[in-house]
C-alpha atoms as a PDB file:
ATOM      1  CA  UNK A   1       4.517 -10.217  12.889  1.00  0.00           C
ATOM      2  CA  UNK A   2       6.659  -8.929  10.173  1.00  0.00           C
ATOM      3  CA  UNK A   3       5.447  -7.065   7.144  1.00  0.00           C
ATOM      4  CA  UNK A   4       4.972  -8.969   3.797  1.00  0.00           C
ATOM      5  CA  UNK A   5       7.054  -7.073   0.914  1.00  0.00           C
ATOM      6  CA  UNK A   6       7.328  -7.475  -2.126  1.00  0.00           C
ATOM      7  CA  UNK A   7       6.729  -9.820  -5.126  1.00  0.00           C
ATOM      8  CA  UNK A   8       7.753 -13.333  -6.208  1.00  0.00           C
ATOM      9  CA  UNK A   9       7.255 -15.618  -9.240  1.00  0.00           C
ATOM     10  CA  UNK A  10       7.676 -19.303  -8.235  1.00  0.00           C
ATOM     11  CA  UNK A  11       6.355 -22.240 -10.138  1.00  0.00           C
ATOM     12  CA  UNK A  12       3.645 -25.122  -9.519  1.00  0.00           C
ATOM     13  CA  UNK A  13       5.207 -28.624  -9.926  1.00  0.00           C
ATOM     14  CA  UNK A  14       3.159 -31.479 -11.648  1.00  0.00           C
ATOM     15  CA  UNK A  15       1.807 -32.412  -8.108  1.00  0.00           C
ATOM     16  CA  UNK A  16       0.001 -28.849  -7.687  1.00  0.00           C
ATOM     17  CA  UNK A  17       2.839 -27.784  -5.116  1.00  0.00           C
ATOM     18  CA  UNK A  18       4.609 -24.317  -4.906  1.00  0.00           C
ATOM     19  CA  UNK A  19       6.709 -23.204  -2.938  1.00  0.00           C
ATOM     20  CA  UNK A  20       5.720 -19.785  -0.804  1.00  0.00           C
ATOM     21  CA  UNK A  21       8.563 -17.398  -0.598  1.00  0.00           C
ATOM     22  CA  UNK A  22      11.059 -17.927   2.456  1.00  0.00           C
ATOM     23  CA  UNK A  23      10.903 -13.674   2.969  1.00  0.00           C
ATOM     24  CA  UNK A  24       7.147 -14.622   3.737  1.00  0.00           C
ATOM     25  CA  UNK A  25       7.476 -18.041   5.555  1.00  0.00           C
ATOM     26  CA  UNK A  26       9.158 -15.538   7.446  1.00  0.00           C
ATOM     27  CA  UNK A  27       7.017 -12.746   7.992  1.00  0.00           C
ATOM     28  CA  UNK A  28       4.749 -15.749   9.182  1.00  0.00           C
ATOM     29  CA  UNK A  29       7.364 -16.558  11.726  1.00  0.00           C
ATOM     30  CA  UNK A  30       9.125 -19.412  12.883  1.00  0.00           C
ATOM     31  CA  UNK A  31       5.772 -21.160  14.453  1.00  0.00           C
ATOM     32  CA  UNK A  32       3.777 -21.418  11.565  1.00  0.00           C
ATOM     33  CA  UNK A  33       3.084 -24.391  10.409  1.00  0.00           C
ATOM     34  CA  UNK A  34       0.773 -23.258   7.054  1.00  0.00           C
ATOM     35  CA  UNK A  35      -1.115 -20.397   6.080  1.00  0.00           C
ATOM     36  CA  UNK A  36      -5.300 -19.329   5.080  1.00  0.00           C
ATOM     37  CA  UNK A  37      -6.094 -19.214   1.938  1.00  0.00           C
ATOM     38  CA  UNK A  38      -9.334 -18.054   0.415  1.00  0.00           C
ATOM     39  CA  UNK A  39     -10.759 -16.368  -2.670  1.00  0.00           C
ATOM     40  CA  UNK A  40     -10.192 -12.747  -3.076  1.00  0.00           C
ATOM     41  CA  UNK A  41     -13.565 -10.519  -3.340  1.00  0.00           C
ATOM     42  CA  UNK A  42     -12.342  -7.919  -5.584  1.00  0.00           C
ATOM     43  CA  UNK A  43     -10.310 -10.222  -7.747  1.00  0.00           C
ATOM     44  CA  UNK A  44      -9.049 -13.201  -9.737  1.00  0.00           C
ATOM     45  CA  UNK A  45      -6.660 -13.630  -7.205  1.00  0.00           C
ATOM     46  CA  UNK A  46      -6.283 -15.348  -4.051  1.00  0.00           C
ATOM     47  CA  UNK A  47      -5.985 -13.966  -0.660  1.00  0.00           C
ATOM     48  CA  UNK A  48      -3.246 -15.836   1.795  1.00  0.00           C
ATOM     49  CA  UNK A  49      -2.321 -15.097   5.449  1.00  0.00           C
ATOM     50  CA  UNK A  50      -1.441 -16.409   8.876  1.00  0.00           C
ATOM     51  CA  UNK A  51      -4.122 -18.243  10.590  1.00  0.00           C
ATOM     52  CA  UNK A  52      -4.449 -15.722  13.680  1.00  0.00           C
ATOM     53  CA  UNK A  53      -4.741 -13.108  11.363  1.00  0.00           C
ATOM     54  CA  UNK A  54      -7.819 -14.716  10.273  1.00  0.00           C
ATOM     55  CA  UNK A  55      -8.756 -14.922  13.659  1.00  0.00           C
ATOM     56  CA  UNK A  56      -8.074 -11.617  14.957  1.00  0.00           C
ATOM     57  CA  UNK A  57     -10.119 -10.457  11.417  1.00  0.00           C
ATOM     58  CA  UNK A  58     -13.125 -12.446  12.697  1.00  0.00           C
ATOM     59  CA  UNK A  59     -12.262 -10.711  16.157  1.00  0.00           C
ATOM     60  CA  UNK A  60     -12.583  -7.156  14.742  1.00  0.00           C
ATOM     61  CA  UNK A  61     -15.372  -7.647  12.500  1.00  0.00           C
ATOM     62  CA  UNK A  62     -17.725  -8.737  15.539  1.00  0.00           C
ATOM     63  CA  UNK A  63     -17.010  -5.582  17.155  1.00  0.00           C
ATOM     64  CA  UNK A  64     -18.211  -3.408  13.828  1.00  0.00           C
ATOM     65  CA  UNK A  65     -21.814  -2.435  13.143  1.00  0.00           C
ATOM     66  CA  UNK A  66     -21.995  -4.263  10.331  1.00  0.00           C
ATOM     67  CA  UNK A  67     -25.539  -4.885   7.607  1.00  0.00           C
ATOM     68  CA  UNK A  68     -27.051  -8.388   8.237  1.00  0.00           C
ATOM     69  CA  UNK A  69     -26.116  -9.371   4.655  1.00  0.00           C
ATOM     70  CA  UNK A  70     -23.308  -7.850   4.946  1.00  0.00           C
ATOM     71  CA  UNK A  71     -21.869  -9.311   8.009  1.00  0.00           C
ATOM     72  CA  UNK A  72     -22.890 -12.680   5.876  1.00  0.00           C
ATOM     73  CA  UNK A  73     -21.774 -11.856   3.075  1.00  0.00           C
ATOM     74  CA  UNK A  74     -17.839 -11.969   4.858  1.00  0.00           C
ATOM     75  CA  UNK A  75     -19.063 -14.765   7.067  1.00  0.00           C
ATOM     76  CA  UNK A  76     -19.978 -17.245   3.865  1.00  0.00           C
ATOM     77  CA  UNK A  77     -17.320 -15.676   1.093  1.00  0.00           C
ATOM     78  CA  UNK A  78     -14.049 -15.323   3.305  1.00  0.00           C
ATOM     79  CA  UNK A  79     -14.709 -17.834   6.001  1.00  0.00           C
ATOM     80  CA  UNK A  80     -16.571 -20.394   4.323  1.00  0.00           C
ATOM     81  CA  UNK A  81     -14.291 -20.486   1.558  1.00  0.00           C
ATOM     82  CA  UNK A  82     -11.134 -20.611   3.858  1.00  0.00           C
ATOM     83  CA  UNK A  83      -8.845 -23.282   3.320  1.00  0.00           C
ATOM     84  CA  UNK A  84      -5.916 -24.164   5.946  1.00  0.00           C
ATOM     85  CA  UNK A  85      -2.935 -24.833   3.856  1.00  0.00           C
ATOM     86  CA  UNK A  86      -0.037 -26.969   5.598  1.00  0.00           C
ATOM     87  CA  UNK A  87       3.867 -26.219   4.901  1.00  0.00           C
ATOM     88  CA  UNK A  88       5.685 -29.319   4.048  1.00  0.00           C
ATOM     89  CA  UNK A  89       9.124 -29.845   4.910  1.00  0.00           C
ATOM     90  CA  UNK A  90      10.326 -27.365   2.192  1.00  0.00           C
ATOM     91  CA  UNK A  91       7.967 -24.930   3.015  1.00  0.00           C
ATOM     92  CA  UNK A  92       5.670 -25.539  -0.039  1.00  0.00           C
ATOM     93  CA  UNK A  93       2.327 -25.536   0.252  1.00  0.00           C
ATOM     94  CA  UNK A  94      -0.240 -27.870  -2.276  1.00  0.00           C
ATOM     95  CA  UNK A  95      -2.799 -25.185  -4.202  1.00  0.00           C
ATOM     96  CA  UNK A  96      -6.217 -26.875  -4.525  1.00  0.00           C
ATOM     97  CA  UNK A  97      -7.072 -27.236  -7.992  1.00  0.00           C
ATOM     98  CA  UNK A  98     -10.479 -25.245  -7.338  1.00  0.00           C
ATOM     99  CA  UNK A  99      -7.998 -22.543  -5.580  1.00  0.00           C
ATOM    100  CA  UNK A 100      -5.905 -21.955  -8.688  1.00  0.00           C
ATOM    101  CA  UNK A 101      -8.679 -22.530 -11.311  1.00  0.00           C
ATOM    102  CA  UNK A 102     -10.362 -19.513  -9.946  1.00  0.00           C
ATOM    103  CA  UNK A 103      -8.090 -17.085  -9.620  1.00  0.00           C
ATOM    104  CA  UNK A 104      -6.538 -18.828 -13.342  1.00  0.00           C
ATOM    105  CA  UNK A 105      -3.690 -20.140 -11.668  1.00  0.00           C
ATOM    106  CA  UNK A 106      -1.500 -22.498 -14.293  1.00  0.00           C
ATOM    107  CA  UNK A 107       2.421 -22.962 -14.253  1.00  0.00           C
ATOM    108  CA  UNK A 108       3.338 -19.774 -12.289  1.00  0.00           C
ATOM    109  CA  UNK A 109       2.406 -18.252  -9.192  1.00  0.00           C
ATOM    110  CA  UNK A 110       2.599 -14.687  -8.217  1.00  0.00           C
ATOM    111  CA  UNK A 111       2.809 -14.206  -4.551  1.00  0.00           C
ATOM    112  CA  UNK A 112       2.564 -10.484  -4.316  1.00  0.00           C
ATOM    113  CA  UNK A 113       2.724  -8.358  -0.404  1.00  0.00           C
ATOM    114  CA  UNK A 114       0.375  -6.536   1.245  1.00  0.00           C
ATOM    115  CA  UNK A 115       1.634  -5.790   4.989  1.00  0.00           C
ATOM    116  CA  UNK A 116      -0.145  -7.900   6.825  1.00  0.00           C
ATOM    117  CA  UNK A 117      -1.621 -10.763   4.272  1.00  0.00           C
ATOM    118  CA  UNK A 118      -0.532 -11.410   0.581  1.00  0.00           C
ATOM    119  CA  UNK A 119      -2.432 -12.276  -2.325  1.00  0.00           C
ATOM    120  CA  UNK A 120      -1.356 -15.083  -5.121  1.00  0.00           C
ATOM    121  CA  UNK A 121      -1.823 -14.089  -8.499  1.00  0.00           C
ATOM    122  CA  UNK A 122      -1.456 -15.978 -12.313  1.00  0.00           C
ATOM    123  CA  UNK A 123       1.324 -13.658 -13.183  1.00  0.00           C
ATOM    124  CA  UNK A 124       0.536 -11.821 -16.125  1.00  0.00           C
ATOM    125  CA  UNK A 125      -2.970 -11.223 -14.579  1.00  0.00           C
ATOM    126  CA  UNK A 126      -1.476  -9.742 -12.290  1.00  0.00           C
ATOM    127  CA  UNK A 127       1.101  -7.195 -14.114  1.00  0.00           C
ATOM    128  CA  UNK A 128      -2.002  -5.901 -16.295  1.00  0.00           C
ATOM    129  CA  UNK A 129      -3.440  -5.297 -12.872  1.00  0.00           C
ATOM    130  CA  UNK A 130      -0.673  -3.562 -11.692  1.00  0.00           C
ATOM    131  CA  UNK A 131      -0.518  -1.436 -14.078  1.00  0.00           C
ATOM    132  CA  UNK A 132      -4.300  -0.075 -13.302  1.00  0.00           C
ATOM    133  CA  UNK A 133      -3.204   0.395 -10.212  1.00  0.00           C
ATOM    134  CA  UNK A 134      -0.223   2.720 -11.141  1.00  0.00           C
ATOM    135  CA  UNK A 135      -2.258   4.604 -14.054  1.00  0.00           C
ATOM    136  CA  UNK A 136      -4.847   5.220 -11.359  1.00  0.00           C
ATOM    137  CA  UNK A 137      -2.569   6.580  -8.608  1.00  0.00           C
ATOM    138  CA  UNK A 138      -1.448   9.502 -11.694  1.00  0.00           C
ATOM    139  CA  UNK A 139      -4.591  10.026 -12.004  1.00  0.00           C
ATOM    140  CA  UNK A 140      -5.517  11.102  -8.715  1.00  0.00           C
ATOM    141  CA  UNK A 141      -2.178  12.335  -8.059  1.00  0.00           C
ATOM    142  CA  UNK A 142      -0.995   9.379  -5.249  1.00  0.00           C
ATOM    143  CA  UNK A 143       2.397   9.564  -3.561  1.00  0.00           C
ATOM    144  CA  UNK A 144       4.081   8.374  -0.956  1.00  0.00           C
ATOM    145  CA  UNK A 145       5.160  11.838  -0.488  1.00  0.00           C
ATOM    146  CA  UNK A 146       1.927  13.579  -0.159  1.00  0.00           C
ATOM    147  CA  UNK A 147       0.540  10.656   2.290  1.00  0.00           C
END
């Protein structure tokens, strides 16, 4: 599977549909016919990704040596809360109203990369967080060329 790069603003229409950038329909590959959606831990944001990475996630986290409550923790907040989302024929998907309230998803969508998954973010949400991110990498002195 290809990488997911990059950043793109695309907007709901009044029927709760957006379309999900063709560079990541893409990535998906030609096969897909949707991706996994599900609430981001960390953030007001929405994790999104193809569902056999899902499955190869549940794979690998069966082999770790995971807490109890830990292990449910995952179990209840990423795959309980996992929602298949199908591509229609213009490769939009239709964001659950409960999806995009929490992560405060209105008019504007930003689907933002992350290798192998990609989050969606309300856009200006998610340039305040970017910019905590950047201010944090000075601080500790982060660069590609160090790495």
């Amino acid at each position: 599977m290809a990488s997911f790069l990059s950043s793109f603003v695309n907007r709901l229409d009044k029927k709760g549909r957006v379309s999900v950038p063709a560079a990541f329909r893409a990535a998906l590959g030609v096969e897909a016919s949707g991706i996994m959606v599900f609430r981001a831990l960390q953030h007001d944001a929405l994790d999104a990704c193809s569902p056999a990475h899902l499955e190869k996630l549940g794979d690998s986290i069966e082999t770790l040596d995971l807490a109890p409550e830990i292990f449910e923790l995952i179990e209840t907040t990423i795959f309980g809360g996992a929602q298949f989302l199908p591509f229609d024929s213009e490769g939009r998907i239709s964001l659950p109203e409960e999806l995009a309230a929490a992560a405060g998803i209105g008019e504007l969508v930003n689907f933002v990369g992350r290798r192998t998954t990609f989050q969606m973010w309300e856009p200006r949400k998610f340039a305040a967080h970017a910019e905590t991110m950047r201010a944090t990498a000075r601080t500790h002195e982060i660069s590609l060329s160090k790495i």
